[in-house]
N, C-alpha and C. Protein backbone atom coordinates (compact mmCIF):
# COMPACT_ATOMS: atom_id res chain seq x y z
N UNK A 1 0.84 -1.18 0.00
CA UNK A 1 0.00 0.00 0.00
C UNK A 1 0.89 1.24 0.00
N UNK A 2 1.16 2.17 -0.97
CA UNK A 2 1.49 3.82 -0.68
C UNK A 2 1.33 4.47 0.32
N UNK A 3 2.20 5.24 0.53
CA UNK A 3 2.13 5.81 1.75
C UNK A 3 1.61 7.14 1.29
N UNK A 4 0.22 7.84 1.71
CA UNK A 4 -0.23 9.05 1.33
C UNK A 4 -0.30 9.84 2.04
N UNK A 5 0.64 9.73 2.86
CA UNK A 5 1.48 10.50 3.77
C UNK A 5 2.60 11.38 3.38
N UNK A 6 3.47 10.84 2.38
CA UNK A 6 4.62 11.12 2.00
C UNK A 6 6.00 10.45 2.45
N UNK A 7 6.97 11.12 2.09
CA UNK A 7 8.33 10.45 2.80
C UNK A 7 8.42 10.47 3.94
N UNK A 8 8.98 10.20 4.97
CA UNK A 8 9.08 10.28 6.45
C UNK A 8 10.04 11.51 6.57
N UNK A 9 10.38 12.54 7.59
CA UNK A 9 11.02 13.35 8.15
C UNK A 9 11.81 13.34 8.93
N UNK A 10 12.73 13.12 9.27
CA UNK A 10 13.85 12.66 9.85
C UNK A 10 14.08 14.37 10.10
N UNK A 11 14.27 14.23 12.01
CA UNK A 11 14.42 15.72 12.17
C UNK A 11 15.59 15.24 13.59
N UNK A 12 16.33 15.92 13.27
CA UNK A 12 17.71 15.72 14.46
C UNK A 12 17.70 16.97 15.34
N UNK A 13 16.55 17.83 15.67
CA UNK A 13 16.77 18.18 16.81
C UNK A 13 17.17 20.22 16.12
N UNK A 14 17.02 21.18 17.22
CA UNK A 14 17.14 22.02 16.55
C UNK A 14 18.42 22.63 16.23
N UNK A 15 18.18 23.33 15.28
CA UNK A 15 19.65 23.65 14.61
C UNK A 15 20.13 24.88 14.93
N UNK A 16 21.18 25.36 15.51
CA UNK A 16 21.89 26.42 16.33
C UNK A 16 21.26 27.93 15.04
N UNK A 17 20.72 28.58 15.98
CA UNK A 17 20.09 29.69 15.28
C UNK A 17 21.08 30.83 15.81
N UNK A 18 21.96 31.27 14.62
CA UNK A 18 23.02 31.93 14.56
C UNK A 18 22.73 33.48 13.56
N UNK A 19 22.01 34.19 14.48
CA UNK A 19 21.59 35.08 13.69
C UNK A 19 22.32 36.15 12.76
N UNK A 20 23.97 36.80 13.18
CA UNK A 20 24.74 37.26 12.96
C UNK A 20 25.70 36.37 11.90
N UNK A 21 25.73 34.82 11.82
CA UNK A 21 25.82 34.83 11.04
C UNK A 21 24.88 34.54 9.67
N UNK A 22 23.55 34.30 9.48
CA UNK A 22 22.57 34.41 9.08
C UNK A 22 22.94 35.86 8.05
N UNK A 23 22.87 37.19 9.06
CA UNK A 23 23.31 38.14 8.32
C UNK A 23 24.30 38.88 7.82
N UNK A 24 25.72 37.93 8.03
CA UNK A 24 26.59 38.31 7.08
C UNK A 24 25.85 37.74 5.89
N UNK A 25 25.61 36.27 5.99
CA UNK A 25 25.50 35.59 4.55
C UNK A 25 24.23 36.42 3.49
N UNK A 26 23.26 37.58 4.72
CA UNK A 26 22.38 38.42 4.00
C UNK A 26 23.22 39.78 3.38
N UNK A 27 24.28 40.13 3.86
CA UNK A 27 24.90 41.29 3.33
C UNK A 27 25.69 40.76 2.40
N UNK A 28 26.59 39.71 2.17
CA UNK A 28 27.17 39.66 1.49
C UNK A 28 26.47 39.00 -0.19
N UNK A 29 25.25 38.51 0.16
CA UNK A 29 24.42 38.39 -1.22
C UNK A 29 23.78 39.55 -1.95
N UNK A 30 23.09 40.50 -0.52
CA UNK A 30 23.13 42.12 -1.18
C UNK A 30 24.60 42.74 -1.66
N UNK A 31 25.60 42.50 -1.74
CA UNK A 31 26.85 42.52 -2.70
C UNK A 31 27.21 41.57 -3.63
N UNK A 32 26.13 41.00 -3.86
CA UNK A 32 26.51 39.83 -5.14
C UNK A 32 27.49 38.84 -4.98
N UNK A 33 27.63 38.19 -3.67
CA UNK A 33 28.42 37.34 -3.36
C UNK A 33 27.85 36.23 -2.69
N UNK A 34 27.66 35.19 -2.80
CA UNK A 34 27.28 34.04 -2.95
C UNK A 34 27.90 32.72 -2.02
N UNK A 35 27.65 32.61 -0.83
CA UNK A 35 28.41 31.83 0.21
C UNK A 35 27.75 30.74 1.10
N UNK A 36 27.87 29.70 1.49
CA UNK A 36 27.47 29.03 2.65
C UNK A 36 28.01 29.02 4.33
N UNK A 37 27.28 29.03 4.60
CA UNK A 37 27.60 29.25 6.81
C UNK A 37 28.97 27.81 6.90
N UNK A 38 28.88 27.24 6.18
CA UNK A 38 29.84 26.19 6.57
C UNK A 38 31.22 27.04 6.14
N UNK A 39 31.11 27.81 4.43
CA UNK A 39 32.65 27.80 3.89
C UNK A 39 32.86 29.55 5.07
N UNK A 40 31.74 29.93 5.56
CA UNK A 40 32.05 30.79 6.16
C UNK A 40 32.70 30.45 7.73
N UNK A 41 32.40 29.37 8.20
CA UNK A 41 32.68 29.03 9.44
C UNK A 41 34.24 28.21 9.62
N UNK A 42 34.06 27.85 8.87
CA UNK A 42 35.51 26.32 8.29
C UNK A 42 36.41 26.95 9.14
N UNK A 43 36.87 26.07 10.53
CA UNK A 43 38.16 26.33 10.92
C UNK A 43 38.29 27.91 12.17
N UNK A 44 37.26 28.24 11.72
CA UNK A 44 37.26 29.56 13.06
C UNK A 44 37.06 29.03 13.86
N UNK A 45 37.54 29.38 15.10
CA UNK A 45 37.47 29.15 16.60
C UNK A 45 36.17 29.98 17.20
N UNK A 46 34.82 29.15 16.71
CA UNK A 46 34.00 30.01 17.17
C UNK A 46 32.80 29.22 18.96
N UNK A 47 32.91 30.16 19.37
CA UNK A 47 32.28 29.75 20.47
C UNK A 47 30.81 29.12 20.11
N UNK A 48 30.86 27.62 20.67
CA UNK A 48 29.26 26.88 20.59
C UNK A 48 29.11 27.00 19.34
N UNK A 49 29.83 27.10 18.20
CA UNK A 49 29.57 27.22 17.01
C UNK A 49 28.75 28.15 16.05
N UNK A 50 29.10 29.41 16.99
CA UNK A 50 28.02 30.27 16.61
C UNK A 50 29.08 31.59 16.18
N UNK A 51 28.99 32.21 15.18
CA UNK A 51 29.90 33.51 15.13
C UNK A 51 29.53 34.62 15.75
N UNK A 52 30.84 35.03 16.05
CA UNK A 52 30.77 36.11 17.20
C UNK A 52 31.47 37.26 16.61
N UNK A 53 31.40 38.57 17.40
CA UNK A 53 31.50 40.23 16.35
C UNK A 53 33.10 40.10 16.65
N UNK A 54 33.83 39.16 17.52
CA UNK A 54 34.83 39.11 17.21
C UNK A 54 35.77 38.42 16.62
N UNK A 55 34.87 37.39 15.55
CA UNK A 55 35.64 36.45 14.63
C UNK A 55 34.62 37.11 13.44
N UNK A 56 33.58 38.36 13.66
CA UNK A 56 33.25 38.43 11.82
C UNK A 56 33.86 39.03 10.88
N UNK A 57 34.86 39.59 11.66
CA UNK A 57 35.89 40.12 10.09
C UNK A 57 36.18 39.09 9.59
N UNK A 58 36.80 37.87 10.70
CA UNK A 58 37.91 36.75 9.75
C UNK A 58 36.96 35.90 8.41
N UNK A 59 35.30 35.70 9.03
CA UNK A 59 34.31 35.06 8.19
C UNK A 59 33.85 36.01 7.28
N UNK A 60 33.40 37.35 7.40
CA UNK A 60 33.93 38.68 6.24
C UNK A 60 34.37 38.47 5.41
N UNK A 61 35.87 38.35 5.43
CA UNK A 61 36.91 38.36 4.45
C UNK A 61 36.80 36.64 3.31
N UNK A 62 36.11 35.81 4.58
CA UNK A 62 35.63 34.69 3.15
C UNK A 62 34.60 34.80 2.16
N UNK A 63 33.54 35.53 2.44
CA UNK A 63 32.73 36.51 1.73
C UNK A 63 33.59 37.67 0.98
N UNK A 64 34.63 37.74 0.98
CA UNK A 64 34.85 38.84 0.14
C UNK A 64 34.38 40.48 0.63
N UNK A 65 34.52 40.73 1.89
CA UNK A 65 33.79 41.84 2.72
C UNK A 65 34.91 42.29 3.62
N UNK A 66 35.55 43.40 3.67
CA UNK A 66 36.08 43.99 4.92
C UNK A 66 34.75 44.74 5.70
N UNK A 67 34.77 44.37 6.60
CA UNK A 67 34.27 45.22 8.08
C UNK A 67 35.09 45.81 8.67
N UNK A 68 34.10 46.73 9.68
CA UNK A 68 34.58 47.11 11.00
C UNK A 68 33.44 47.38 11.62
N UNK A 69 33.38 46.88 13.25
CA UNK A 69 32.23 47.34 14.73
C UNK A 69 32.71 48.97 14.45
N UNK A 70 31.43 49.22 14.72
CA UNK A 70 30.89 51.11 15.77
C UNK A 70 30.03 50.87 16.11
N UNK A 71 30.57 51.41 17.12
CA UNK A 71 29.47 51.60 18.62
C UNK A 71 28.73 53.53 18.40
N UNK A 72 28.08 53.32 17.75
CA UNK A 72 27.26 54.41 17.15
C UNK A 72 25.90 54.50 17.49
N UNK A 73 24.99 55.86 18.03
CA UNK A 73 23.82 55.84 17.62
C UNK A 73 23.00 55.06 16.63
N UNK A 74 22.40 54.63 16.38
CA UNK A 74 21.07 53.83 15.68
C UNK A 74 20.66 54.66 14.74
N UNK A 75 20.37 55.55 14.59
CA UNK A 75 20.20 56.86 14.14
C UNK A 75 21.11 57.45 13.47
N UNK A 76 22.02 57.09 13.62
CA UNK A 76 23.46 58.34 13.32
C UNK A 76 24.31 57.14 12.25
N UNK A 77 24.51 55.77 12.20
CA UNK A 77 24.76 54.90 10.92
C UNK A 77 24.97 55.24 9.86
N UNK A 78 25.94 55.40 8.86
CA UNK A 78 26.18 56.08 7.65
C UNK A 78 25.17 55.51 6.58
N UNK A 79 24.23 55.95 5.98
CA UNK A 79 23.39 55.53 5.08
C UNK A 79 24.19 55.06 3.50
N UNK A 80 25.42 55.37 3.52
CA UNK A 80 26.50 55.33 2.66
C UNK A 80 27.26 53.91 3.02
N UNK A 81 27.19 54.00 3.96
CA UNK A 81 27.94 52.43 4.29
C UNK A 81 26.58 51.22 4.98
N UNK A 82 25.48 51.49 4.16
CA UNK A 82 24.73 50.21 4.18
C UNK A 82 24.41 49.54 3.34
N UNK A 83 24.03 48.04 3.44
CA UNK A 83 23.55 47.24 4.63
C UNK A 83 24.51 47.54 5.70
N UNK A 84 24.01 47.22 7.15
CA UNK A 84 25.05 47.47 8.31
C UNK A 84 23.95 46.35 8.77
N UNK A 85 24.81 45.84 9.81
CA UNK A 85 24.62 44.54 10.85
C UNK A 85 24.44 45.20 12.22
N UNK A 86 22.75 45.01 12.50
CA UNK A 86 22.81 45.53 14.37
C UNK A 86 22.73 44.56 14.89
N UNK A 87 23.33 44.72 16.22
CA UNK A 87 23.68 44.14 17.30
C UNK A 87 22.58 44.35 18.03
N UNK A 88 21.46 43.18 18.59
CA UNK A 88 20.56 42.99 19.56
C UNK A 88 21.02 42.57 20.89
N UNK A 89 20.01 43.15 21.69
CA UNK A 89 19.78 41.90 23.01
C UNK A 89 19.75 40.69 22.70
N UNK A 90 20.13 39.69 23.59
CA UNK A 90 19.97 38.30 24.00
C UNK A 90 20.55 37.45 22.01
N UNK A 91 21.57 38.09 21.92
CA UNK A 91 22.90 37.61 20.47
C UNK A 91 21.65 37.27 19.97
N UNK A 92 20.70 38.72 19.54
CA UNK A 92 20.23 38.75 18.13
C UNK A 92 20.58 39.55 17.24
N UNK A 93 20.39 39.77 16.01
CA UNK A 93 21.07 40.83 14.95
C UNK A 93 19.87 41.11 13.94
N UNK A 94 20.19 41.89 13.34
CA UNK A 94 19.55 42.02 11.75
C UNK A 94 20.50 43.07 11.04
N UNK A 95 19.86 43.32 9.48
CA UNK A 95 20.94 43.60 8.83
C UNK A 95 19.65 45.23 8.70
N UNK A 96 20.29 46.74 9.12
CA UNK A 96 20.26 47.46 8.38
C UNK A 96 19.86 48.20 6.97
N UNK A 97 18.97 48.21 6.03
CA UNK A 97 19.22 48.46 5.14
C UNK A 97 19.08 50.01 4.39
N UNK A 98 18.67 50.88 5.80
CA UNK A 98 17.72 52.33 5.33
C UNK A 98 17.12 52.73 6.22
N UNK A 99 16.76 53.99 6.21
CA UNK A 99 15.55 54.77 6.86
C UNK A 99 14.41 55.42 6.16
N UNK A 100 13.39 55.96 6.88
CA UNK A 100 12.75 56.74 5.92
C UNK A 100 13.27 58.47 5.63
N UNK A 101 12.26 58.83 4.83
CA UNK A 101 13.32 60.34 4.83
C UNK A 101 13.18 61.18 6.04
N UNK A 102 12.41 60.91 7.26
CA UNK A 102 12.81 61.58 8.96
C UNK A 102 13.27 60.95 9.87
N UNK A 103 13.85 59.38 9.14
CA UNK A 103 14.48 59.02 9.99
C UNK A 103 13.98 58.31 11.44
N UNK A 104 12.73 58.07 11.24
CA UNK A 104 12.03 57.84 12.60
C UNK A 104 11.24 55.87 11.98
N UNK A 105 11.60 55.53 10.48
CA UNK A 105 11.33 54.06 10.43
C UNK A 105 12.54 53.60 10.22
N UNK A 106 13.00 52.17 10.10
CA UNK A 106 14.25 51.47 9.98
C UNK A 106 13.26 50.74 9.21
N UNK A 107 14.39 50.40 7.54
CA UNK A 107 14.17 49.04 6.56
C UNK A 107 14.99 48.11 7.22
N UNK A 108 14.64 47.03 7.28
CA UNK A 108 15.58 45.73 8.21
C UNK A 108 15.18 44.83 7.63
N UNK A 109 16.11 43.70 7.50
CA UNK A 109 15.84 42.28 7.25
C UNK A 109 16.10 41.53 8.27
N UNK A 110 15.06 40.83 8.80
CA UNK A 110 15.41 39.93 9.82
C UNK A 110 15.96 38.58 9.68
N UNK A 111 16.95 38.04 9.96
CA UNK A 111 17.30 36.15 9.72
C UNK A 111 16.29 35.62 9.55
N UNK A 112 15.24 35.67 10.59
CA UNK A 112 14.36 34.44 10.00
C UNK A 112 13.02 34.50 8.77
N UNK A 113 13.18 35.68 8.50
CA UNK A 113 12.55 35.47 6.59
C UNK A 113 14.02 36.29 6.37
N UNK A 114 14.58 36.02 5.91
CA UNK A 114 16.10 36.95 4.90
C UNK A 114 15.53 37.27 3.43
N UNK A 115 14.21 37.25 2.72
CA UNK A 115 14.23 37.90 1.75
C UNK A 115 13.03 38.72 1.56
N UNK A 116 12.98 39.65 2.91
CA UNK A 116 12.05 40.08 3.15
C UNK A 116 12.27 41.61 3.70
N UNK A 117 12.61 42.25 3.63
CA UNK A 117 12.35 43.69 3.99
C UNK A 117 10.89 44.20 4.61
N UNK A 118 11.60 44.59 6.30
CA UNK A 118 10.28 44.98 6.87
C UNK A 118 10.39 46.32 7.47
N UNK A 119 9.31 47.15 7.42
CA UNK A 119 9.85 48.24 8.78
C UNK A 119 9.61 48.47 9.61
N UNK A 120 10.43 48.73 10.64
CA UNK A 120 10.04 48.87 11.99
C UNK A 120 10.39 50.30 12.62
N UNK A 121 9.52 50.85 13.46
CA UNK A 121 9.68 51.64 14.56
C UNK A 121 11.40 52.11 14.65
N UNK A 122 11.94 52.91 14.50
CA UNK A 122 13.24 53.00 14.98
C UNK A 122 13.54 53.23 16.64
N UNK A 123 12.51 53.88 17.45
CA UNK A 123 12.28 53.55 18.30
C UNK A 123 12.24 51.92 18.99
N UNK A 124 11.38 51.23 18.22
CA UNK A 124 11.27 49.99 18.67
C UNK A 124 12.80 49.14 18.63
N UNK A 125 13.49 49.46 17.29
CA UNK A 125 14.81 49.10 16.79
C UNK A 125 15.61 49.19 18.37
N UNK A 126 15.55 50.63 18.52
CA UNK A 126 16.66 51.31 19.52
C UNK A 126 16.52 50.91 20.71
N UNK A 127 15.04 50.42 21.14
CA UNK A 127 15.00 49.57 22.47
C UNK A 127 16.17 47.93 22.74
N UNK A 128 16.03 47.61 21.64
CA UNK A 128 16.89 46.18 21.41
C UNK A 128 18.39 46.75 21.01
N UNK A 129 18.70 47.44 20.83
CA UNK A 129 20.06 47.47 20.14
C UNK A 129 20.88 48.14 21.21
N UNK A 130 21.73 46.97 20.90
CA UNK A 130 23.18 47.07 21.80
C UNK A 130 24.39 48.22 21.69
N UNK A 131 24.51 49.24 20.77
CA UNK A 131 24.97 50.50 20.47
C UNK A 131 26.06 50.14 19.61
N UNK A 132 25.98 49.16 19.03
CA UNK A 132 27.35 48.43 18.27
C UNK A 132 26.94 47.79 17.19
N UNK A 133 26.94 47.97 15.88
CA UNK A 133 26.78 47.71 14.53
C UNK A 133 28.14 47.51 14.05
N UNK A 134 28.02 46.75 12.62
CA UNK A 134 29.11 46.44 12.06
C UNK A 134 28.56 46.67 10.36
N UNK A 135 29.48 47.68 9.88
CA UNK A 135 29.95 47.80 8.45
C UNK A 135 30.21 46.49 7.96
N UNK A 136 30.07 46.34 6.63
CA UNK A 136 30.64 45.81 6.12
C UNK A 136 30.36 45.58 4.18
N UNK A 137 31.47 45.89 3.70
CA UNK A 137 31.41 46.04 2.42
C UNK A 137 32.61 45.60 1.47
N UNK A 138 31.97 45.28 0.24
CA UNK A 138 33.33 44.69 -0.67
C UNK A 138 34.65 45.08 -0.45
N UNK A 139 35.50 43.88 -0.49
CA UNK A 139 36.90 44.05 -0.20
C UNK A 139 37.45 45.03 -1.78
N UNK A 140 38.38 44.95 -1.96
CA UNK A 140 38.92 45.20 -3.58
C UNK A 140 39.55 44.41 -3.40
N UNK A 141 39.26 43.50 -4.74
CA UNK A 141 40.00 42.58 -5.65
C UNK A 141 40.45 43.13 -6.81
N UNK A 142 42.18 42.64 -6.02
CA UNK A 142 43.83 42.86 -7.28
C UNK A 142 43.49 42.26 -7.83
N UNK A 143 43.47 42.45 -9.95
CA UNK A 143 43.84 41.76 -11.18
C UNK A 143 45.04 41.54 -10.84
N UNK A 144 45.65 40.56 -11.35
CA UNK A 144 46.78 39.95 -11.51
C UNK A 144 47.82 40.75 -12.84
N UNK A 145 46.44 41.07 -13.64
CA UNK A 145 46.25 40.92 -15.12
C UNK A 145 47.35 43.06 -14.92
N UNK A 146 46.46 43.26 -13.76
CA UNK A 146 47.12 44.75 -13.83
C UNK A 146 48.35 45.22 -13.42
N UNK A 147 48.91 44.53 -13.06
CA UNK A 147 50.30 44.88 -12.26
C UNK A 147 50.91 45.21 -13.03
């Protein structure tokens, strides 16, 4: 007899919800770069297996991204240097992408829909945020061809 059920689901339990890195792998596809959490993780010394703001330059730079943390107003973020990565309460993040023109909504993408742009309250933003964001944008890549 068929099973009209479907295939069975084989579920091992939940899977480390790593939001920061979630949103490098969202900034660095808004730069046309194309990566997995594994080739980003490979070999970092990361605590519980989760990336931390002080190993995301080294996972950055496998994306093809120099960063740098500021501890900046919420508000005050260079609109020139976004997407930017905020830093939540309780090691949550989202990625930055805009304001409105007074500055009083935030465009954000959250990890758990990543192709979704929502807005929120910047107020509401600024209640959760830890005063520490991280830049981050294409490295430059040397031609060989130019030297």
């Amino acid at each position: 007899m068929a099973d009209s059920e479907g295939p069975e689901v084989v579920w091992a339990g939940p899977a480390i919800n790593d939001e920061l890195l979630q949103c490098l792998q969202i900034v660095a596809r808004a730069h046309g770069e194309s990566t997995t959490a594994d080739a980003l993780m490979a070999g970092l010394p990361a605590e519980q297996a989760r990336l931390t703001p002080s190993l995301f330059s080294r996972a950055a730079l496998r994306a093809h991204l120099t960063s740098q943390l500021v501890k900046t107003p919420l508000g005050e973020l260079k609109s020139a240097l976004l997407p930017a990565i905020v830093l939540l309460k309780g090691g949550r993040a989202c990625v930055l992408f805009g304001y409105n023109a007074d500055r009083s909504e935030a465009t954000v993408v959250l990890p758990e829909l990543s192709d979704s742009h929502v807005q929120l309250p910047l107020a509401d933003l600024e209640a959760d945020y830890l005063g520490t964001s991280i830049y981050a944008r294409p490295s430059h890549r040397y031609d060989a061809r130019t030297s």
